[in-house]
C-alpha atoms as a PDB file:
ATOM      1  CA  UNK A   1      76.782-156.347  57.424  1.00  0.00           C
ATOM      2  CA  UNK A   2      78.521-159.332  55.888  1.00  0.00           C
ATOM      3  CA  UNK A   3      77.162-162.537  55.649  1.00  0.00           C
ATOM      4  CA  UNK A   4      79.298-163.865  57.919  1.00  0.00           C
ATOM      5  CA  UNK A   5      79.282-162.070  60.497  1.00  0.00           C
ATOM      6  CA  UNK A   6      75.018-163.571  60.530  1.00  0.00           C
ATOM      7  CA  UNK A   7      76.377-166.975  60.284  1.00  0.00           C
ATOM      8  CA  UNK A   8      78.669-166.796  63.808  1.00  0.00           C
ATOM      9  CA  UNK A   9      75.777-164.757  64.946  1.00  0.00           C
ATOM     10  CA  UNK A  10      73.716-167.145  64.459  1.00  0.00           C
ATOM     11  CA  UNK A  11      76.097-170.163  65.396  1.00  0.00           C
ATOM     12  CA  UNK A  12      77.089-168.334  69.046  1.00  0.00           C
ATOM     13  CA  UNK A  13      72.994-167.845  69.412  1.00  0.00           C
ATOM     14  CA  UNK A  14      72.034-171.665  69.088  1.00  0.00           C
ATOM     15  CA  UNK A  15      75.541-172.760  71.188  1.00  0.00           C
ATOM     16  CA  UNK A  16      74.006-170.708  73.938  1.00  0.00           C
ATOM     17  CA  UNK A  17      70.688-172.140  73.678  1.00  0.00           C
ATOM     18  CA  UNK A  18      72.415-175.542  73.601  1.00  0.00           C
ATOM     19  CA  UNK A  19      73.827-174.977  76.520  1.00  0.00           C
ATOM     20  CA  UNK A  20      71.206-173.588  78.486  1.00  0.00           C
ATOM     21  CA  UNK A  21      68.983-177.057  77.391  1.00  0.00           C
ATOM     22  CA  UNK A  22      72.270-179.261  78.584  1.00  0.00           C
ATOM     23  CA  UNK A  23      72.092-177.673  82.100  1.00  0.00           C
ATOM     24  CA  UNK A  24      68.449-177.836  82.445  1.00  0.00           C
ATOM     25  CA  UNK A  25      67.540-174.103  82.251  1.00  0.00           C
ATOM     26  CA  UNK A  26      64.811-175.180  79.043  1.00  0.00           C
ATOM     27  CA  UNK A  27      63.431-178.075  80.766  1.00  0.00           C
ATOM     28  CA  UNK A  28      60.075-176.473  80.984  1.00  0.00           C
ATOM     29  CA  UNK A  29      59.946-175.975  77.654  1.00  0.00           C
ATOM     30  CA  UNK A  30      57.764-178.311  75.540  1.00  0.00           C
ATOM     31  CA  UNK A  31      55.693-178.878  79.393  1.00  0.00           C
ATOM     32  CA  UNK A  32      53.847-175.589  78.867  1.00  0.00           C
ATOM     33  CA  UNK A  33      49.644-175.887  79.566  1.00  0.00           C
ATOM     34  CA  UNK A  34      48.488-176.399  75.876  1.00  0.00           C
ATOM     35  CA  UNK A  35      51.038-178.993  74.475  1.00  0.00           C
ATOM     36  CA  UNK A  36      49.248-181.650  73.575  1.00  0.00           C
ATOM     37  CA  UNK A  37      50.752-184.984  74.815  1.00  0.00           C
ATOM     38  CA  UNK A  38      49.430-188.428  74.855  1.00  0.00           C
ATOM     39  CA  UNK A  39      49.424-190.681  78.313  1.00  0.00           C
ATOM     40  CA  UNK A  40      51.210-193.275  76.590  1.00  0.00           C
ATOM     41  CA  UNK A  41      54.150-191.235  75.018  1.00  0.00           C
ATOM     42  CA  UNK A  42      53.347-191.988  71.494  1.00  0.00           C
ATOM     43  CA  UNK A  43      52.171-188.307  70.425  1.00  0.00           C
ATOM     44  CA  UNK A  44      53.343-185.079  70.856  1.00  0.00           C
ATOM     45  CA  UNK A  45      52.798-181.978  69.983  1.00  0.00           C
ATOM     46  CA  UNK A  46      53.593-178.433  71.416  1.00  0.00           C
ATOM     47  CA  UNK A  47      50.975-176.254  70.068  1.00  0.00           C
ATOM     48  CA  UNK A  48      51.967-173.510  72.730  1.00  0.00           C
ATOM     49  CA  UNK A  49      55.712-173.974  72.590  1.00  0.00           C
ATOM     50  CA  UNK A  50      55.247-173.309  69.317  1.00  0.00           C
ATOM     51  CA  UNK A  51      53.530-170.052  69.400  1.00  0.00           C
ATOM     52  CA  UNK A  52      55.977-169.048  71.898  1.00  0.00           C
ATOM     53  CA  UNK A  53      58.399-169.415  69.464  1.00  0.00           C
ATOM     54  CA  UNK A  54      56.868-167.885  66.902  1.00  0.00           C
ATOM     55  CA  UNK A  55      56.180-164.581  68.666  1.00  0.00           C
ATOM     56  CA  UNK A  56      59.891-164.423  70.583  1.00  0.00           C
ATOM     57  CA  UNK A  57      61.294-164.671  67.105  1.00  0.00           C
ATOM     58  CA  UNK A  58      58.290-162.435  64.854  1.00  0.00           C
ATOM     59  CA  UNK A  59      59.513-159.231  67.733  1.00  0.00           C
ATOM     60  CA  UNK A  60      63.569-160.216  67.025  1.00  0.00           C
ATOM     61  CA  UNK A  61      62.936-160.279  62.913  1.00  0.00           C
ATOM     62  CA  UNK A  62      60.850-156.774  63.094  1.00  0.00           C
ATOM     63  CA  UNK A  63      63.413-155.396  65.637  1.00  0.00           C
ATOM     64  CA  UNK A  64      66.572-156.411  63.342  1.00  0.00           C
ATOM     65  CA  UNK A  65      64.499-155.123  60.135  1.00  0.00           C
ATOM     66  CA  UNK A  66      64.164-151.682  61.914  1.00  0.00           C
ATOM     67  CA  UNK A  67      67.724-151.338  63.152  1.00  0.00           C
ATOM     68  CA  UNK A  68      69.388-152.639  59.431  1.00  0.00           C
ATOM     69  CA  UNK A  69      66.557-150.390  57.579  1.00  0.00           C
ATOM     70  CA  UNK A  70      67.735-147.552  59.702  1.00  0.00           C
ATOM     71  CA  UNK A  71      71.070-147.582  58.546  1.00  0.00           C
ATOM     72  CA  UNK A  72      70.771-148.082  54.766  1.00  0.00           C
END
């Protein structure tokens, strides 16, 4: 697979996201129980967003490693 066929890959993957945060679809996102937020506004930080993220994209990395080592 060519490089560039990763970078519109990639660039089709975060216009979709963008859209789905425009129309509202992600607004729960950053609001999940264990995001630490201060009453005042002044700190923030989304310790379970976070993981989320880091898990969604750990099983996408190991899936993509599997399929590409497959084919070599």
């Amino acid at each position: 697979m060519k490089a560039g066929h990763i970078w519109i890959g990639l660039g089709v993957v975060l216009i979709l996201v963008g859209l789905a945060q425009n129309r509202g679809w992600l607004s729960w996102f950053g609001r999940l129980p264990g995001d630490i937020r201060s009453p005042r506004g002044g700190f923030f930080f989304p310790v379970t967003s976070s993981i989320l993220i880091s898990i969604v994209l750990t099983v996408v990395v190991n899936v993509l490693i599997r399929i590409f080592r497959d084919r070599g």
